[in-house]
Protein backbone atom coordinates (compact mmCIF):
# COMPACT_ATOMS: atom_id res chain seq x y z
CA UNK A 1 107.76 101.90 110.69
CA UNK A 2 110.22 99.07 110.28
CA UNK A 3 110.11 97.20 107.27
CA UNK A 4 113.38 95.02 107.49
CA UNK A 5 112.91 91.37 107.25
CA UNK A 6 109.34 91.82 104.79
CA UNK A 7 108.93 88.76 103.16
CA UNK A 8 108.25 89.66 99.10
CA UNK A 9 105.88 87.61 96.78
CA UNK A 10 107.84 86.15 93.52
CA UNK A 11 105.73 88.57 91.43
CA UNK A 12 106.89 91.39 93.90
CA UNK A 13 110.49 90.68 93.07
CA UNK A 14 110.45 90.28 89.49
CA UNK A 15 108.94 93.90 89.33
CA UNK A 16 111.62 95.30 91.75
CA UNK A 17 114.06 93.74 89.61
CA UNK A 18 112.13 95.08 86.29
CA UNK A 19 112.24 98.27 87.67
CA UNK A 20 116.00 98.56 88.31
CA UNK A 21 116.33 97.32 84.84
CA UNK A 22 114.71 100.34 83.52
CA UNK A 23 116.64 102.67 85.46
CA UNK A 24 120.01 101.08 84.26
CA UNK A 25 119.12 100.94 80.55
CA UNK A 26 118.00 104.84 81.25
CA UNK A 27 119.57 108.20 81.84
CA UNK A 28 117.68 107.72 85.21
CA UNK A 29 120.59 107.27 87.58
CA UNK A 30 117.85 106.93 90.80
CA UNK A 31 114.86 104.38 90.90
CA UNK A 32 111.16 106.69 91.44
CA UNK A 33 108.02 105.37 92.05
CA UNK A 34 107.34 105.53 88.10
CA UNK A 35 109.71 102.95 87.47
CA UNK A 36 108.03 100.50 89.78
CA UNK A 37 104.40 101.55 88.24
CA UNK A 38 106.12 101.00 84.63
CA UNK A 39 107.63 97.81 85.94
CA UNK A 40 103.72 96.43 86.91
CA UNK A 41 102.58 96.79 83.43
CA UNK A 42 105.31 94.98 81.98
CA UNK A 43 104.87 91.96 84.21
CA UNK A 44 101.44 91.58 81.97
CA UNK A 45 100.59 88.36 84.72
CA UNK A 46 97.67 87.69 87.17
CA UNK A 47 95.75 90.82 88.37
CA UNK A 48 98.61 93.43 86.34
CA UNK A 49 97.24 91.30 82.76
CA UNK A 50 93.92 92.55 83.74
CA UNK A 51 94.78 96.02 85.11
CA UNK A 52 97.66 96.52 81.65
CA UNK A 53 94.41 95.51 79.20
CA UNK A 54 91.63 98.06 80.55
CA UNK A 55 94.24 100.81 81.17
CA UNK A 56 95.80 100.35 77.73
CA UNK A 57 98.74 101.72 78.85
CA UNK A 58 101.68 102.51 76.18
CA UNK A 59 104.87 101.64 77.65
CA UNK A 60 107.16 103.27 75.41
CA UNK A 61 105.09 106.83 76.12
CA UNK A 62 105.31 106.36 79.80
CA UNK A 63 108.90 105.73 79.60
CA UNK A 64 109.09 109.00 77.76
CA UNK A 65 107.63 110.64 80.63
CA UNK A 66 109.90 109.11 83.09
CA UNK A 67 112.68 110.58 81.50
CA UNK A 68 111.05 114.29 81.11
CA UNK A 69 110.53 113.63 84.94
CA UNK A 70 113.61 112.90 85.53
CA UNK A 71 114.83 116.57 84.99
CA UNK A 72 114.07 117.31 88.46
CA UNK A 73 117.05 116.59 91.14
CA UNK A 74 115.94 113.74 93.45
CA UNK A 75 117.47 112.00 96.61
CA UNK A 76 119.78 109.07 96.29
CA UNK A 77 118.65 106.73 99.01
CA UNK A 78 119.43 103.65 99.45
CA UNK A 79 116.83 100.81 100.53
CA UNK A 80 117.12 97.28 101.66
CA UNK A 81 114.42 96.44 98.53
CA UNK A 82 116.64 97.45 95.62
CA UNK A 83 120.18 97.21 94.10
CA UNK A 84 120.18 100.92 93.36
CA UNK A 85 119.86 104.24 94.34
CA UNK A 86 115.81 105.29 95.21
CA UNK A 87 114.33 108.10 95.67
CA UNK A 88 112.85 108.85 99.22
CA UNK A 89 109.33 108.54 97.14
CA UNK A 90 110.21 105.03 96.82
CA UNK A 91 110.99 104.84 100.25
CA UNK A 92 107.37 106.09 101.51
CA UNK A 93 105.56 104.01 99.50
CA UNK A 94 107.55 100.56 100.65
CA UNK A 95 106.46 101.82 104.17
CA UNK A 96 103.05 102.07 103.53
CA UNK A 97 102.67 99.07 101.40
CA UNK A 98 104.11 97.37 104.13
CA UNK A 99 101.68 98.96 106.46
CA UNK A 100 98.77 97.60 104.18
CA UNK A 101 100.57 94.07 104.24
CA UNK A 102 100.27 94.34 108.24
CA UNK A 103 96.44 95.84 107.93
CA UNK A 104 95.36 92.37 106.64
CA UNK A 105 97.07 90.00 108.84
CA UNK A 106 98.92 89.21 105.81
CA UNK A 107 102.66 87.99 105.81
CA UNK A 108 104.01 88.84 102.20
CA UNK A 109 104.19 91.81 100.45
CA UNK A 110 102.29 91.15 97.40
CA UNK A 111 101.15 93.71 94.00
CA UNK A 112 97.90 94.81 95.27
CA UNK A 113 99.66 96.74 98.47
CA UNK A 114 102.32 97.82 96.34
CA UNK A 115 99.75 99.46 93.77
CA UNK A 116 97.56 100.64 96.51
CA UNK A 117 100.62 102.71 98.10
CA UNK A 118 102.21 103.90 95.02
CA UNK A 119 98.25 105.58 94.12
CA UNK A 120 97.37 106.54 97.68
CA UNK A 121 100.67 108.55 97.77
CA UNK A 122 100.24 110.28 94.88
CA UNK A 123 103.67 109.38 93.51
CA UNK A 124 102.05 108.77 89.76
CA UNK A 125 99.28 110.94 89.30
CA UNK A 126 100.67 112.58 86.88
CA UNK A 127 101.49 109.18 84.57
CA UNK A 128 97.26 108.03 85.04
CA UNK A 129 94.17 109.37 84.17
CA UNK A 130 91.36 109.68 87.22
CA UNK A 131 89.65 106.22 85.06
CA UNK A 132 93.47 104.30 85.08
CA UNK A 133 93.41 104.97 89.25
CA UNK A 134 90.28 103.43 89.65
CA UNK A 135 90.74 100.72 87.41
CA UNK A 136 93.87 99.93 89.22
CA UNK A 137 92.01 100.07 92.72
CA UNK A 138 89.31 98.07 91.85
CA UNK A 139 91.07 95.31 89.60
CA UNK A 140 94.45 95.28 91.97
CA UNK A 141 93.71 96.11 95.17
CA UNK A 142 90.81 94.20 96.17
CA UNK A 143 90.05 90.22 96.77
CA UNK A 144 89.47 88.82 93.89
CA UNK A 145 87.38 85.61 92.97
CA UNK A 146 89.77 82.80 91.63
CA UNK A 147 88.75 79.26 89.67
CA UNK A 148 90.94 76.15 89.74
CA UNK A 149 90.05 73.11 87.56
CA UNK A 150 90.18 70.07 89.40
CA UNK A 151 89.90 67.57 86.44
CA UNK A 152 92.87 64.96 87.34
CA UNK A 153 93.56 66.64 90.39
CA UNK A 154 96.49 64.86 92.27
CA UNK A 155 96.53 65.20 95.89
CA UNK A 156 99.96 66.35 97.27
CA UNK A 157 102.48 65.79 99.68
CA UNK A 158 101.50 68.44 102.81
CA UNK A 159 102.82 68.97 106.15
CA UNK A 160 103.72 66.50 108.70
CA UNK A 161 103.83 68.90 111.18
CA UNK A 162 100.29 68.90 111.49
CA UNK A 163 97.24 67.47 111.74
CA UNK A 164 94.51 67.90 109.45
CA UNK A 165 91.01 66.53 109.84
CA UNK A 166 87.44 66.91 109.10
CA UNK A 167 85.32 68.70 112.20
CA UNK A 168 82.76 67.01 114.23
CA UNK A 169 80.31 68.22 116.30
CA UNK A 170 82.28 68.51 119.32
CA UNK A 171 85.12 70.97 117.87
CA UNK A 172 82.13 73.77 117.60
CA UNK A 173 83.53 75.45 120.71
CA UNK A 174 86.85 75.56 119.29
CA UNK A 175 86.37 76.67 115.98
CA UNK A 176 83.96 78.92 116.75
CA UNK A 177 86.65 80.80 119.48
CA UNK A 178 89.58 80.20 117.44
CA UNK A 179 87.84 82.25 114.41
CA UNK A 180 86.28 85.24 116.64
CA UNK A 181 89.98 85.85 118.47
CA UNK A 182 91.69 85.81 114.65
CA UNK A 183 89.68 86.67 111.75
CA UNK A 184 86.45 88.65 110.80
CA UNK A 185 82.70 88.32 112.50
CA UNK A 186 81.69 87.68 108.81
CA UNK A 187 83.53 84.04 109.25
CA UNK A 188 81.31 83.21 112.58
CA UNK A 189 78.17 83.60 110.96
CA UNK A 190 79.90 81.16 108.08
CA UNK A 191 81.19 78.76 110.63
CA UNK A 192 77.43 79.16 112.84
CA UNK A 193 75.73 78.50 109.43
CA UNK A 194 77.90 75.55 108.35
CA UNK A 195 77.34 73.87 112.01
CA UNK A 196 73.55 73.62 110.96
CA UNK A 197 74.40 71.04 108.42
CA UNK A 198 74.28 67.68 108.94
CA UNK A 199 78.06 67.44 107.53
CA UNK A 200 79.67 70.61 107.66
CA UNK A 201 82.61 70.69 105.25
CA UNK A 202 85.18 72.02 106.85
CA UNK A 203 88.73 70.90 107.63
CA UNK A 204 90.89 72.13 111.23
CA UNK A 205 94.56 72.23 111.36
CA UNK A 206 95.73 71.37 114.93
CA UNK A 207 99.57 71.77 116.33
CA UNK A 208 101.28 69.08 118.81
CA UNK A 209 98.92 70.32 122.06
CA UNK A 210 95.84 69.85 119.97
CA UNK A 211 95.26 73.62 119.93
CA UNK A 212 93.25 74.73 116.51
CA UNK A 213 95.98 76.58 113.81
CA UNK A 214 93.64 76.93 110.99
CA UNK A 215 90.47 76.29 109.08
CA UNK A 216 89.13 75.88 105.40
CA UNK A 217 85.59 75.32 104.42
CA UNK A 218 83.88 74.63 101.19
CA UNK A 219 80.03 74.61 100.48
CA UNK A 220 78.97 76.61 103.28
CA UNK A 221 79.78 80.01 102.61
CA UNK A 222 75.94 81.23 102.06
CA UNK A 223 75.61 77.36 100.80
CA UNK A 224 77.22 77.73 97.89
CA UNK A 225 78.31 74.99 96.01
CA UNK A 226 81.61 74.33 94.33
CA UNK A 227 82.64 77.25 96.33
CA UNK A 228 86.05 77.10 98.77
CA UNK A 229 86.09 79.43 101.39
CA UNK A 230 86.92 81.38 103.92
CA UNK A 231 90.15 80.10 105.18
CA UNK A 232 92.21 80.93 107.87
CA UNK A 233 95.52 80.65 109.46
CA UNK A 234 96.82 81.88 112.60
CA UNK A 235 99.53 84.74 111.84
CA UNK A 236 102.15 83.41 113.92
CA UNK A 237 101.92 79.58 112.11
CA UNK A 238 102.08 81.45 108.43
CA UNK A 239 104.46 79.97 105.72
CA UNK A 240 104.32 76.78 107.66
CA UNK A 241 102.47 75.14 104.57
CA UNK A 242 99.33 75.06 106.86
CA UNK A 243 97.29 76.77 104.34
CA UNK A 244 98.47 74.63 101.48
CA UNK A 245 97.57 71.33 103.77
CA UNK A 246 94.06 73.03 104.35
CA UNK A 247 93.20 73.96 100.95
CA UNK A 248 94.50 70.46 99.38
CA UNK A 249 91.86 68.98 101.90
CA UNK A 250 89.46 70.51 100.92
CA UNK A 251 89.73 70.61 96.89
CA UNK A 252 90.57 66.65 97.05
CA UNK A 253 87.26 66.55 98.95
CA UNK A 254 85.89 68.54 96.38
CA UNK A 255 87.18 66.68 93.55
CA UNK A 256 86.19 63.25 95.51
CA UNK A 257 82.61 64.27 94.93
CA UNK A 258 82.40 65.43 91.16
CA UNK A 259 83.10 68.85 91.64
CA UNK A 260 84.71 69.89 87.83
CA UNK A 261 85.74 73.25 89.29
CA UNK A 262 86.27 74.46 92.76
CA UNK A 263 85.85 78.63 92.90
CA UNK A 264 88.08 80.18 95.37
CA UNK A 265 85.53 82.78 96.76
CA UNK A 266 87.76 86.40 97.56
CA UNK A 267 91.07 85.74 97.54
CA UNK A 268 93.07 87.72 99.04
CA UNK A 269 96.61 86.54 98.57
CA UNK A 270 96.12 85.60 95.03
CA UNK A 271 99.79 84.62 93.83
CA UNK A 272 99.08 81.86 96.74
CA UNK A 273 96.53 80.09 95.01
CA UNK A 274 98.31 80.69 91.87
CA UNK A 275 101.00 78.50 93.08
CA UNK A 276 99.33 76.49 95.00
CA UNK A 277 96.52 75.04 92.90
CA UNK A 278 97.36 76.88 89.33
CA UNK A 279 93.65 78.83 89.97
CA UNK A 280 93.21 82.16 87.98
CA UNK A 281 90.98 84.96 88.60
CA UNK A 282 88.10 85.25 87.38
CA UNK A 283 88.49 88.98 85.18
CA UNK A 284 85.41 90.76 85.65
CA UNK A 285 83.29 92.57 82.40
């Protein structure tokens, strides 16, 4: 599978980066899948806070083990990733995060494929317990529910590429097409239910021709309130700041009306909203 040209989150790079750090200040002269796992916990943000908490993980004993492991002769590779040698480990499990990035239509490489591959391959089994795996899965790998406060919220500058309005009743068609070619049949029932209010709250992104891009709702995901969600981009208009003109829509919509907080309702690409609207996730007990 090709993987050239992967776009990385910033939180994607910093472990990368952590990781080689490791190896250079090691007797490890080749980067393993370990490294990268070590280099998760240390980045202690988002998600990995979470995840480096309930595992209560000791960094200084799993950088013992490392080096124990590293006893055993390994291939220097070299990948378009890193700055050092890797192992062909390391390799595999780049492919298949990449192959988990494609899986969900998404267009950056973010920490919950890279933790998925690295425990699917069974590249670090021997550094976690059974309990530290599942953790992992269900804290890192899955969408997450996310909470922005929207107490002086400031409206920013967004695209002028695009256009970006509220629906009306004659855009049902539309929508309702545009969602079933590109996303999930959970998101027609959302859109069917939201066109059976008398306002539906939900913004479209339209190119040049007038052709629907994208969507964002609030409030009418199973009616909840203070609740953004789903929203959708076309994958070939990604990281065209689409998605940050939709969701800015919506929360200064949301804001407009009293809403204190808006909750971001499974989010996928978490460092997104991170960025985009400083939301957090929402740890769970």
């Amino acid at each position: 599978m090709t993987i050239s040209n992967t776009k990385l989150t910033d939180r994607i790079q910093r472990i990368i980066r952590n990781a080689e750090c490791e190896v250079k200040s090691s007797k490890n002269e080749v980067l393993r899948p370990e490294h990268l796992l070590l280099a998760c916990f240390q980045e202690n943000t988002g998600t990995l806070g979470e995840i480096t908490l309930k595992c209560n993980i000791d960094l200084n004993s799993l950088r013992n083990l490392i080096d124990q492991s590293d006893i055993v002769p390994v291939q220097n590779l070299v990948s378009e990733f890193f700055n050092v040698s890797v192992s062909s480990e390391v390799l595999a499990v780049m492919v298949l995060a990449t192959e988990y990035m494609k899986k969900y239509n998404q267009v950056y490489l973010n920490v919950g494929h890279l933790l998925k591959a690295l425990i699917n391959k069974n590249v670090v089994e021997n550094f976690l317990t059974e309990e530290q795996k599942q953790i992992i899965l269900e804290l890192g790998t899955t969408s997450r529910d996310m909470i922005t406060h929207l107490d002086h919220y400031i409206f920013p500058d967004t695209t002028k590429q695009i256009i970006v309005r509220k629906i009306n009743r004659n855009d049902y068609i539309n929508l309702f097409n545009f969602v079933n070619h590109n996303f999930s049949s959970d998101w027609i029932q959302t859109i069917k239910d939201a066109f059976l209010l008398i306002e539906p709250s939900i913004f479209i992104a339209l190119d040049k021709d007038g052709e629907i891009v994208g969507f964002a709702c609030y409030d009418v995901y199973k009616n909840k309130k203070c609740y953004f969600g789903p929203m959708g981009v076309s994958l070939t208009k990604r990281i065209n700041g689409i998605g940050f003109s939709l969701l800015h829509h919506c929360l200064k919509d949301m804001n407009e009306i009293g809403y204190e907080y808006a909750i971001i309702g499974g989010a996928g690409p978490i460092e997104f909203y991170e960025k985009t609207c400083n939301a957090v996730v929402i740890p769970r007990a």
